[in-house]
C-alpha atoms as a PDB file:
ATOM      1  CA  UNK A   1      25.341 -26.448 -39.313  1.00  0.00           C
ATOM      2  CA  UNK A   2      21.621 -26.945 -38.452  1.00  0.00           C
ATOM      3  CA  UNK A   3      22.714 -29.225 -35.211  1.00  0.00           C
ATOM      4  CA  UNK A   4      24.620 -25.993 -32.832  1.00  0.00           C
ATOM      5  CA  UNK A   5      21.127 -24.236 -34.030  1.00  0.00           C
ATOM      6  CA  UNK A   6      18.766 -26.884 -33.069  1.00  0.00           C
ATOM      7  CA  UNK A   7      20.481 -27.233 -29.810  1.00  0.00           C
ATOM      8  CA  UNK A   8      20.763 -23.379 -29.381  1.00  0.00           C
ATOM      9  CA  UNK A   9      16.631 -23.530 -29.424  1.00  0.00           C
ATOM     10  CA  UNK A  10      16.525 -26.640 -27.350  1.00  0.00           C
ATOM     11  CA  UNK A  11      18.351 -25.007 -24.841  1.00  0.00           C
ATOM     12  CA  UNK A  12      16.429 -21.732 -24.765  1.00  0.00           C
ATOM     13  CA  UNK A  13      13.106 -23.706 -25.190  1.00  0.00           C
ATOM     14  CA  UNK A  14      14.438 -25.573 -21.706  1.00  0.00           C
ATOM     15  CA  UNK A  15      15.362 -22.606 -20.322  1.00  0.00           C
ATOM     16  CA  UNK A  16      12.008 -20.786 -20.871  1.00  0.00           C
ATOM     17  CA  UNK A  17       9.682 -23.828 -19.001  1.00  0.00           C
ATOM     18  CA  UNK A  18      12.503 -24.269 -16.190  1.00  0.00           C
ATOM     19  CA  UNK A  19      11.583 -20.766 -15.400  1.00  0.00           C
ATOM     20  CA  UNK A  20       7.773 -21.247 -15.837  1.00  0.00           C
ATOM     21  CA  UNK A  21       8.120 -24.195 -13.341  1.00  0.00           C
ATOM     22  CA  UNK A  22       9.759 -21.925 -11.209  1.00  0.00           C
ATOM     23  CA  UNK A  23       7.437 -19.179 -11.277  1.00  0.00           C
ATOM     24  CA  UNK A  24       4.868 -21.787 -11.243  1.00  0.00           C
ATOM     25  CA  UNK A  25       6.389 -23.280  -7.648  1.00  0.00           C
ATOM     26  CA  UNK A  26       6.956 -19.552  -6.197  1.00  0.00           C
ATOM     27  CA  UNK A  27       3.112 -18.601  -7.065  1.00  0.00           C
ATOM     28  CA  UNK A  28       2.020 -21.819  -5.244  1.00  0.00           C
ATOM     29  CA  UNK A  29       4.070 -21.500  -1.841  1.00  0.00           C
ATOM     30  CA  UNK A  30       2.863 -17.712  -1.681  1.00  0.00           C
ATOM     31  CA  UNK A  31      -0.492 -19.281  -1.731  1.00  0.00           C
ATOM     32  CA  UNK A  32      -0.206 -21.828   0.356  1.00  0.00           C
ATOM     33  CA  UNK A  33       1.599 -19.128   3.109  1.00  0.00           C
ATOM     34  CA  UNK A  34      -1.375 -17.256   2.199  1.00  0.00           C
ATOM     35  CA  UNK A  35      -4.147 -19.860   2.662  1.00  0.00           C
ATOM     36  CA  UNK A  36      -2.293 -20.896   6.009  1.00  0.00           C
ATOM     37  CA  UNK A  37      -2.805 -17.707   7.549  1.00  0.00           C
ATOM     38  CA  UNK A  38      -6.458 -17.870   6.709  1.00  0.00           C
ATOM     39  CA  UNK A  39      -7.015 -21.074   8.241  1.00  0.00           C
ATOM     40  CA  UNK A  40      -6.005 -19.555  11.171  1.00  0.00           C
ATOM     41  CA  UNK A  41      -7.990 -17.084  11.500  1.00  0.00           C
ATOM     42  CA  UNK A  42     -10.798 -17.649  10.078  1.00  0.00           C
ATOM     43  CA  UNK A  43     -11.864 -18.786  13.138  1.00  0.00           C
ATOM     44  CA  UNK A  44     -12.041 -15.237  14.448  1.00  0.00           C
ATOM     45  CA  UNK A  45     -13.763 -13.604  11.402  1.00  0.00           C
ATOM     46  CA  UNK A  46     -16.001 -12.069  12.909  1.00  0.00           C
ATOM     47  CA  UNK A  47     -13.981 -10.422  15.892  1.00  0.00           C
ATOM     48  CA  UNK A  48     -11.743  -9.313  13.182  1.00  0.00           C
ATOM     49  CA  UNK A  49     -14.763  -7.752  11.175  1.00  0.00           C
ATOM     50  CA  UNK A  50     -15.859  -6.239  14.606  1.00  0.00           C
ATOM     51  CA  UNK A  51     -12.301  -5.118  15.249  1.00  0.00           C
ATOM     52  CA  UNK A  52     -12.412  -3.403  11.927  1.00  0.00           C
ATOM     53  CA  UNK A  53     -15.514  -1.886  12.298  1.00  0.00           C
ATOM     54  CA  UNK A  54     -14.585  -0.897  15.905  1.00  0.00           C
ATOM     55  CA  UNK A  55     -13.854   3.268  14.737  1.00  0.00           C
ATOM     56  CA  UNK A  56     -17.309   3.564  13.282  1.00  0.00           C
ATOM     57  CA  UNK A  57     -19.049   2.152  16.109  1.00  0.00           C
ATOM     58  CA  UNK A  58     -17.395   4.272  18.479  1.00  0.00           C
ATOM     59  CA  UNK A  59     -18.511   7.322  16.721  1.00  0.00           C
ATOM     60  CA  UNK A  60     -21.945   6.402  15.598  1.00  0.00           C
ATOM     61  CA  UNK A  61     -25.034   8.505  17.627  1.00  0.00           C
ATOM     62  CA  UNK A  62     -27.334   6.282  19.636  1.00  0.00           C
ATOM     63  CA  UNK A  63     -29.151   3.927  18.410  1.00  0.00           C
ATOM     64  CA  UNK A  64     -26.963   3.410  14.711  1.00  0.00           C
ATOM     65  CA  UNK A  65     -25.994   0.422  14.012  1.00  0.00           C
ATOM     66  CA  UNK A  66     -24.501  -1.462  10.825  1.00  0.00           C
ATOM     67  CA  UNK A  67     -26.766  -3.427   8.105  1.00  0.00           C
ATOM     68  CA  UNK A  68     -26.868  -6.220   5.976  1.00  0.00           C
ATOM     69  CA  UNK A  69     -28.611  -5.607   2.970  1.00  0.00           C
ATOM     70  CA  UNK A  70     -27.010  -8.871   1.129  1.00  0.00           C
ATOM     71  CA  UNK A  71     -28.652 -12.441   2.401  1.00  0.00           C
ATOM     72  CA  UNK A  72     -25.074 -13.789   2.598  1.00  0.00           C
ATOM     73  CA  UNK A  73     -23.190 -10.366   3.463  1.00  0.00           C
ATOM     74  CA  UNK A  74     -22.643 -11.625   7.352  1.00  0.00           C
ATOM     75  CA  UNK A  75     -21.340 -14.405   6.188  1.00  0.00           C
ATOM     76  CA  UNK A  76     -18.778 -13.168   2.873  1.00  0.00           C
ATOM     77  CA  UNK A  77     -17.847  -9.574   4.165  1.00  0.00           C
ATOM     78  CA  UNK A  78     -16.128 -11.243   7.973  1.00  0.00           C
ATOM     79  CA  UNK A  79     -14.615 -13.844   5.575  1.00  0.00           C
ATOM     80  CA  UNK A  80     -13.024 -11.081   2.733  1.00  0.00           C
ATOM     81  CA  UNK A  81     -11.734  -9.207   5.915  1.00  0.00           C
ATOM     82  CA  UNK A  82     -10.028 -12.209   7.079  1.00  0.00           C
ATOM     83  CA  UNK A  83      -8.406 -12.856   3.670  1.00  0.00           C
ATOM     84  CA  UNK A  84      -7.756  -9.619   3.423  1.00  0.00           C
ATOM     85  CA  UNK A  85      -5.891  -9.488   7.128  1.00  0.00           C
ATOM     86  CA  UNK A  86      -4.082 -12.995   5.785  1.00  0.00           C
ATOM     87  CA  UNK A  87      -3.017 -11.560   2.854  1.00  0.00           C
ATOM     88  CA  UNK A  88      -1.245  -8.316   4.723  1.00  0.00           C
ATOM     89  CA  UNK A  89       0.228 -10.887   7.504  1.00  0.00           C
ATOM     90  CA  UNK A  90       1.850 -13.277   4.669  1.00  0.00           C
ATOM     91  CA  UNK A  91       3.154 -10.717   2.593  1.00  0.00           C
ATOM     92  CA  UNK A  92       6.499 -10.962   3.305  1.00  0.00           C
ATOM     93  CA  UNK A  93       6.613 -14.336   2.738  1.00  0.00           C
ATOM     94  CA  UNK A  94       4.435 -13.672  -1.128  1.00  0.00           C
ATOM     95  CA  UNK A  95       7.457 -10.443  -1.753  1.00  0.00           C
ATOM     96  CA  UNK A  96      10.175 -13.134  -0.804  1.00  0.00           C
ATOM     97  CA  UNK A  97       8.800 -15.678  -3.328  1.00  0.00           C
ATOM     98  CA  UNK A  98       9.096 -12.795  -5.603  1.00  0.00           C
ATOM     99  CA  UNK A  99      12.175 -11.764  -4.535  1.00  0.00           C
ATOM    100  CA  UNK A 100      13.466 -15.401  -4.932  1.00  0.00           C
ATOM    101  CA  UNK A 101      12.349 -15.406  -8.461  1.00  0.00           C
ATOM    102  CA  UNK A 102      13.867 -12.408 -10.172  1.00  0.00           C
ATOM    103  CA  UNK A 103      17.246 -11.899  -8.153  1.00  0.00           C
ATOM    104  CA  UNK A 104      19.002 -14.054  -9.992  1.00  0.00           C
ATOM    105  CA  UNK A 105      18.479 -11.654 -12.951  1.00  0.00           C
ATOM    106  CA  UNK A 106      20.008  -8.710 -11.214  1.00  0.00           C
ATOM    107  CA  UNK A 107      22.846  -6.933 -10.759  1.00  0.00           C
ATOM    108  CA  UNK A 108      24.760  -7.277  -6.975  1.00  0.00           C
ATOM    109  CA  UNK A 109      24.170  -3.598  -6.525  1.00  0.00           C
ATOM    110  CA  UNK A 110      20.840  -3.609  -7.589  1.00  0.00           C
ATOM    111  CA  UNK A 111      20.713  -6.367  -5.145  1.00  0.00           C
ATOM    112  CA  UNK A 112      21.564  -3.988  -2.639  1.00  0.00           C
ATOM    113  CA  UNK A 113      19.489  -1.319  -3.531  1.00  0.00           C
ATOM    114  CA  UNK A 114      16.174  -3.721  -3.986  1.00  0.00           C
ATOM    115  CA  UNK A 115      16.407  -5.523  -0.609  1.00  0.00           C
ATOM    116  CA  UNK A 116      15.950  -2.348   1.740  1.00  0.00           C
ATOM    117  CA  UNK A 117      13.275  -0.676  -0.622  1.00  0.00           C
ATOM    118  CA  UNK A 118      10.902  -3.653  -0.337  1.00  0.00           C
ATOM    119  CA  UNK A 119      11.449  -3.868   3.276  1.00  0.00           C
ATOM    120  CA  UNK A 120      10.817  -0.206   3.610  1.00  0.00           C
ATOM    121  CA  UNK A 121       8.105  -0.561   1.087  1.00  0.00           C
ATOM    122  CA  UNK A 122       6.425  -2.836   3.758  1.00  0.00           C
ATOM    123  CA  UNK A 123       6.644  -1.616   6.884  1.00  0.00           C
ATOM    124  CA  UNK A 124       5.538   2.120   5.172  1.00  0.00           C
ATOM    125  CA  UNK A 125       2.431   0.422   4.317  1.00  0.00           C
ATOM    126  CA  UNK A 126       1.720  -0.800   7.884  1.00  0.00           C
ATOM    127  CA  UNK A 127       2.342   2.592   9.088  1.00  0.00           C
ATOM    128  CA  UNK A 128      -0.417   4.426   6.621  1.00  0.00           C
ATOM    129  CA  UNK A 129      -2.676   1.458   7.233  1.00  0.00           C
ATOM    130  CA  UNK A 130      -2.134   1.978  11.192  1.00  0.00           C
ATOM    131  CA  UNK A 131      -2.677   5.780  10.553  1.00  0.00           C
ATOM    132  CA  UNK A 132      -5.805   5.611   8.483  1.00  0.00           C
ATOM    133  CA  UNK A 133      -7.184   3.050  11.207  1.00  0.00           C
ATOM    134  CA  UNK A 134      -6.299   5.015  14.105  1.00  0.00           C
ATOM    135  CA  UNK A 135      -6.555   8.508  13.124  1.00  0.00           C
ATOM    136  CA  UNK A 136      -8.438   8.945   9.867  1.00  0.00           C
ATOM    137  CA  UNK A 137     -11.662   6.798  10.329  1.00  0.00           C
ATOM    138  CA  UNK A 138     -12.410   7.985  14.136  1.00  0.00           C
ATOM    139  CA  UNK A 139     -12.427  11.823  12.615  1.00  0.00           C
ATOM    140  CA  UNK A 140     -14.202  11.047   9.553  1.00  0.00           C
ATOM    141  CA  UNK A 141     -16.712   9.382  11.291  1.00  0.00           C
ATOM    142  CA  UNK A 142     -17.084  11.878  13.759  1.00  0.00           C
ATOM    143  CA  UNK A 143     -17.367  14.689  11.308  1.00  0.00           C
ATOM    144  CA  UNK A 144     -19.996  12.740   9.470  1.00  0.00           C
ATOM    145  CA  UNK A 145     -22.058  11.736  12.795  1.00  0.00           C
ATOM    146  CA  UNK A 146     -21.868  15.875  13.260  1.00  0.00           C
ATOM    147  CA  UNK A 147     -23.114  16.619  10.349  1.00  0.00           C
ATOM    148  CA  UNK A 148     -25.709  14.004  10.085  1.00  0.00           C
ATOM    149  CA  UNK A 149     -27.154  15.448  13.451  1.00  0.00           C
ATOM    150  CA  UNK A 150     -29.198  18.649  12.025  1.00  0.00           C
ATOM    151  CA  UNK A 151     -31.080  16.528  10.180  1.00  0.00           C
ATOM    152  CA  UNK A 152     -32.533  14.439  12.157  1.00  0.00           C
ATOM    153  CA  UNK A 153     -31.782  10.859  10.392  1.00  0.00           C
ATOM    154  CA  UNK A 154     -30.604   7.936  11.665  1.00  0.00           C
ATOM    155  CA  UNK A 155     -27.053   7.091  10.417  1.00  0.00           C
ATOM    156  CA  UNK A 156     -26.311   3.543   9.240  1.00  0.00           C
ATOM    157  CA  UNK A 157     -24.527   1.915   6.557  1.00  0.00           C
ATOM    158  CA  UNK A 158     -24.530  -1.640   5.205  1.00  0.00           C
ATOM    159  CA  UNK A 159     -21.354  -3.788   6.092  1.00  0.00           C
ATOM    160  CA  UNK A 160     -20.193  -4.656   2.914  1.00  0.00           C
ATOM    161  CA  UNK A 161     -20.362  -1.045   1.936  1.00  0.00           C
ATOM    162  CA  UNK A 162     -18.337   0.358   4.756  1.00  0.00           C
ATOM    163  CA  UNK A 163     -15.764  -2.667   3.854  1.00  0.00           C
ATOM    164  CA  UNK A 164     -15.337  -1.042   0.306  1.00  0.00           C
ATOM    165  CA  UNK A 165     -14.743   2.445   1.932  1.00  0.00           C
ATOM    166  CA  UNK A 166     -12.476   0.992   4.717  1.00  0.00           C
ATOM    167  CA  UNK A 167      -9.995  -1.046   1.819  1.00  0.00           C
ATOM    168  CA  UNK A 168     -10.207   2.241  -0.571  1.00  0.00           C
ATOM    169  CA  UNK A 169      -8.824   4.412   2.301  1.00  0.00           C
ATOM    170  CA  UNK A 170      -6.322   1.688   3.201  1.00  0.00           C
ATOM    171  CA  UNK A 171      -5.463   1.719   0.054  1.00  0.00           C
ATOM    172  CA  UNK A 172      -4.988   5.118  -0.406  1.00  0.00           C
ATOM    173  CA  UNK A 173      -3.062   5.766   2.871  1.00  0.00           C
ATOM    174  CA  UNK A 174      -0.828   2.777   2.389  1.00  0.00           C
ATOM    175  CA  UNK A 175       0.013   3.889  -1.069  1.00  0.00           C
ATOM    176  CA  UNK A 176       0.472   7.378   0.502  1.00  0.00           C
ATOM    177  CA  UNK A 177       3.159   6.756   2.641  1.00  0.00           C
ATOM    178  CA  UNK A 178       4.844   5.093   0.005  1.00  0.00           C
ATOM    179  CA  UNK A 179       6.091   8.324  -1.482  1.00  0.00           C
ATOM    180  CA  UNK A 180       9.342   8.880   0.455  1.00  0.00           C
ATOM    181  CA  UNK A 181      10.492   5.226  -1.203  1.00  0.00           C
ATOM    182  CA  UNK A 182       9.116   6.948  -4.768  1.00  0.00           C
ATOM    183  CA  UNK A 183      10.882   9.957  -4.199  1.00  0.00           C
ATOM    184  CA  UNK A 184      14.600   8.280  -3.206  1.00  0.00           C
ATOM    185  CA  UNK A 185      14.041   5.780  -6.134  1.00  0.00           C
ATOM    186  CA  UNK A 186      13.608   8.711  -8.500  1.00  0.00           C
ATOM    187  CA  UNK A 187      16.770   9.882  -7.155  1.00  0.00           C
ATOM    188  CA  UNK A 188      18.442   7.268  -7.415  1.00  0.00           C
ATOM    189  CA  UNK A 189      17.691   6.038 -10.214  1.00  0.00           C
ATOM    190  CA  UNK A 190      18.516   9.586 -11.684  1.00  0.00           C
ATOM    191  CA  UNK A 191      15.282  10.680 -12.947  1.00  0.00           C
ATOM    192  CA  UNK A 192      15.196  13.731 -11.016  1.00  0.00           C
ATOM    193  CA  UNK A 193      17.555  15.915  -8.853  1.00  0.00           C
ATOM    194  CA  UNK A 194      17.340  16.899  -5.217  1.00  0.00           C
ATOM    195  CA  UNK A 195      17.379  19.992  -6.526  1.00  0.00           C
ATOM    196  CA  UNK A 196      14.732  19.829  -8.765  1.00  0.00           C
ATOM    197  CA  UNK A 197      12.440  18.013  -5.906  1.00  0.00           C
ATOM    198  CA  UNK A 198      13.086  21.339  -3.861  1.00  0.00           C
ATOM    199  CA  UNK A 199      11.931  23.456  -6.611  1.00  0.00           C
ATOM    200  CA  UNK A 200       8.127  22.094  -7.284  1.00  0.00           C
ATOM    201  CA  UNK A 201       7.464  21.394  -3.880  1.00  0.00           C
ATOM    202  CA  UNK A 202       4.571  24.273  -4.602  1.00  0.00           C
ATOM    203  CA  UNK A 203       2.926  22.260  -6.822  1.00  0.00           C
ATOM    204  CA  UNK A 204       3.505  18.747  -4.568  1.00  0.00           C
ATOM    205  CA  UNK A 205       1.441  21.003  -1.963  1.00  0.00           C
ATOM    206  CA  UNK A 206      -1.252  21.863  -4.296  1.00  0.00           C
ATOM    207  CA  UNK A 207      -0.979  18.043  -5.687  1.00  0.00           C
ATOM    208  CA  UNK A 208      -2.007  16.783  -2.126  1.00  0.00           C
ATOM    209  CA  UNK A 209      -4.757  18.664  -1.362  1.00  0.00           C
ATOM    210  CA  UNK A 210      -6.583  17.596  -5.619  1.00  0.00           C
ATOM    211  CA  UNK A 211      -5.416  14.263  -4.128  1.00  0.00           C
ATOM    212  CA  UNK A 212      -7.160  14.789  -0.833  1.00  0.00           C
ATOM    213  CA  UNK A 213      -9.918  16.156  -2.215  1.00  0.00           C
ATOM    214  CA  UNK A 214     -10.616  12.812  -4.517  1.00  0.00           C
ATOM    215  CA  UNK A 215     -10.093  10.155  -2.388  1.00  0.00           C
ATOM    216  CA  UNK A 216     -11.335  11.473   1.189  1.00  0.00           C
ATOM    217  CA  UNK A 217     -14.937  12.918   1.907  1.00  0.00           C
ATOM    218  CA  UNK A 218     -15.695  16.747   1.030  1.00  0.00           C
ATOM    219  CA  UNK A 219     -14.847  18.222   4.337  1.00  0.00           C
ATOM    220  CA  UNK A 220     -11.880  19.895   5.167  1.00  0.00           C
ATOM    221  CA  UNK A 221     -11.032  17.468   8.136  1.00  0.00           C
ATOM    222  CA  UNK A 222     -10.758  15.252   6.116  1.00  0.00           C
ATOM    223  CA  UNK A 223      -8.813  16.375   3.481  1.00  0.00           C
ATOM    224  CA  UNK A 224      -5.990  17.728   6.053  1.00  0.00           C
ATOM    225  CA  UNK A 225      -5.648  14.291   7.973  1.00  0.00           C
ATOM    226  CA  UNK A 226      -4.472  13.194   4.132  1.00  0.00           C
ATOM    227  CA  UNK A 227      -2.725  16.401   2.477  1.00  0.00           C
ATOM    228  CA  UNK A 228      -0.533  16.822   5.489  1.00  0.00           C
ATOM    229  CA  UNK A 229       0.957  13.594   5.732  1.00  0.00           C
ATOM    230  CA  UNK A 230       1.711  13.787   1.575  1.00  0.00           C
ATOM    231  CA  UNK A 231       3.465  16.545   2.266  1.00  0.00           C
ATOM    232  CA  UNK A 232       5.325  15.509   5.142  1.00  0.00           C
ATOM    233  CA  UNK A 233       6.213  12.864   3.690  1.00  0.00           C
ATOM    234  CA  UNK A 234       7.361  14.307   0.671  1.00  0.00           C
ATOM    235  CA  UNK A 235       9.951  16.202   3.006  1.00  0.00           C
ATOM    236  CA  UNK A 236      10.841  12.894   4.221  1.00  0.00           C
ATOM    237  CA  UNK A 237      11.821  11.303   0.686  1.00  0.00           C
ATOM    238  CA  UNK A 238      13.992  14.482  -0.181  1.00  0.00           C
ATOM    239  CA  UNK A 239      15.894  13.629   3.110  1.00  0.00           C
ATOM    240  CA  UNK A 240      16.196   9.968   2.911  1.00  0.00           C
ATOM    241  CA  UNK A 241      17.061  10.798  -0.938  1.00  0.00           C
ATOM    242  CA  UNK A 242      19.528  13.315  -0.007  1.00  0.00           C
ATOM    243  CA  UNK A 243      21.701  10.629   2.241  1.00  0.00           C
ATOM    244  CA  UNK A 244      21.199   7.839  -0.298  1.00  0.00           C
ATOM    245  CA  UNK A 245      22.944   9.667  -2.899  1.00  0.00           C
ATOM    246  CA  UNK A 246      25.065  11.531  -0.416  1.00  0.00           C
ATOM    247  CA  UNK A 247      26.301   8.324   0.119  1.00  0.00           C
ATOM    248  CA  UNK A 248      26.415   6.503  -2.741  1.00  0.00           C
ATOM    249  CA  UNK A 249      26.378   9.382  -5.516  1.00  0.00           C
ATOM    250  CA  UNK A 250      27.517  12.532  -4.131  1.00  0.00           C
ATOM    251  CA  UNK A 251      27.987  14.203  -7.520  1.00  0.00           C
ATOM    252  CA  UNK A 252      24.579  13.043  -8.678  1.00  0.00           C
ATOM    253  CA  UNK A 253      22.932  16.287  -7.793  1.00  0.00           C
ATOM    254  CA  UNK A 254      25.811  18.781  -9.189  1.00  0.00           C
ATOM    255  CA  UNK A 255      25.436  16.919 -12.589  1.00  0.00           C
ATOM    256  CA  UNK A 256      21.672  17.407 -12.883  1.00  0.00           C
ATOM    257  CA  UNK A 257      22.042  21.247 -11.783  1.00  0.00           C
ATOM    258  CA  UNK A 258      24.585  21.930 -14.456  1.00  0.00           C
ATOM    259  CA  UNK A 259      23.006  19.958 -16.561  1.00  0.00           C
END
């Protein structure tokens, strides 16, 4: 009786480092898409630093220039941009490696559901990084060259500072326009109702502008350029939501109301 046992755990044993081999194999081709990328361009690092620094130059008052205050910061921050840049440009090769991985595990219509959201996921990411870059920094750094003019000093800021403030509000816009794919997954995936998305759009409002008010610098420039969009796209996700289950679920909503 022990022998179907001891093969039972022989087989899941086997089954458990076939997967850690796999997992193993997906992490290192994501790297090595990664790495590739970054061998070819870190040729360019520092017209791609240059690039990114390109909205605060514009804005800064005669005479301000960037700093180093690091002995190897010229060399390290134009290199962690580059990686950075690599990493963005081979992500769709790192999310198929995942992808690869754990479909076998799901369901066909989760399947269906999965593939879209991650390519939406993506390309929503691009967009708030795009808007931060083209719209948010040039204002910010306007506002701040304004209000650094009264007193007289010379504003300047070391590189691998304004790298950390660049990636936070990258960050923070990219995660930003992420919400419409939060709010049709919620749908979805029945946690709320269309209905009740409609009804606390109030406090989403307020919500944005605490957000705002953490993340981007205390001036109310600022904070618009970010609340806005959050609410927009809030909008958005109750309209993509509303086709996805007026497609898919079109009794979804009635349940939850009489519910």
């Amino acid at each position: 009786m022990s022998d179907p046992q001891h093969q039972q755990n022989e087989g899941t044993e086997e089954s458990f480092i076939s997967h850690l081999v796999e997992l193993r194999d997906r992490i290192i081709k994501a790297g090595i898409a990664v790495i590739v990328v970054f061998l070819s361009l870190v040729y360019w690092a520092t017209d791609i630093f240059k690039l990114l620094a390109r909205p605060l130059m514009e804005n800064l008052p005669k005479g301000g220039r960037m700093i180093v205050t690091d002995v190897t910061g010229s060399f390290f921050v134009p290199v962690k941009v580059t990686m950075l840049v690599a990493l963005v440009i081979a992500l769709p090769i790192v999310l198929y490696q995942i992808w690869a991985f754990v479909a076998p595990g799901l369901y066909q219509h989760e399947k269906k559901l999965v593939t879209p959201l991650v390519g939406s996921s993506y390309l929503l990411f691009l967009c708030g990084m795009a808007f931060a870059y083209f719209v948010v920094f040039p204002t910010i750094f306007r506002v701040m060259a304004h209000y650094n003019a009264p007193l007289d000093v010379q504003m300047s800021t070391d590189i691998d500072n304004y790298l950390s403030f660049v990636l936070s509000m990258f960050l923070a816009f990219g995660v930003t326009f992420e919400v419409p794919i939060v709010v049709v997954l919620l749908v979805r995936m029945k946690v709320v109702t269309l209905k009740k998305l409609r009804s606390i759009r109030p406090y989403v409002v307020v919500g944005a502008f605490i957000v705002a008010a953490v993340v981007t610098p205390p001036d109310v420039f600022s904070q618009l350029i970010l609340a806005l969009p959050l609410i927009i796209l809030y909008e958005a996700g109750i309209i993509a939501a509303r086709l996805v289950v007026g497609k898919d679920e079109p009794v979804a909503e009635e349940e939850g109301a009489t519910g």
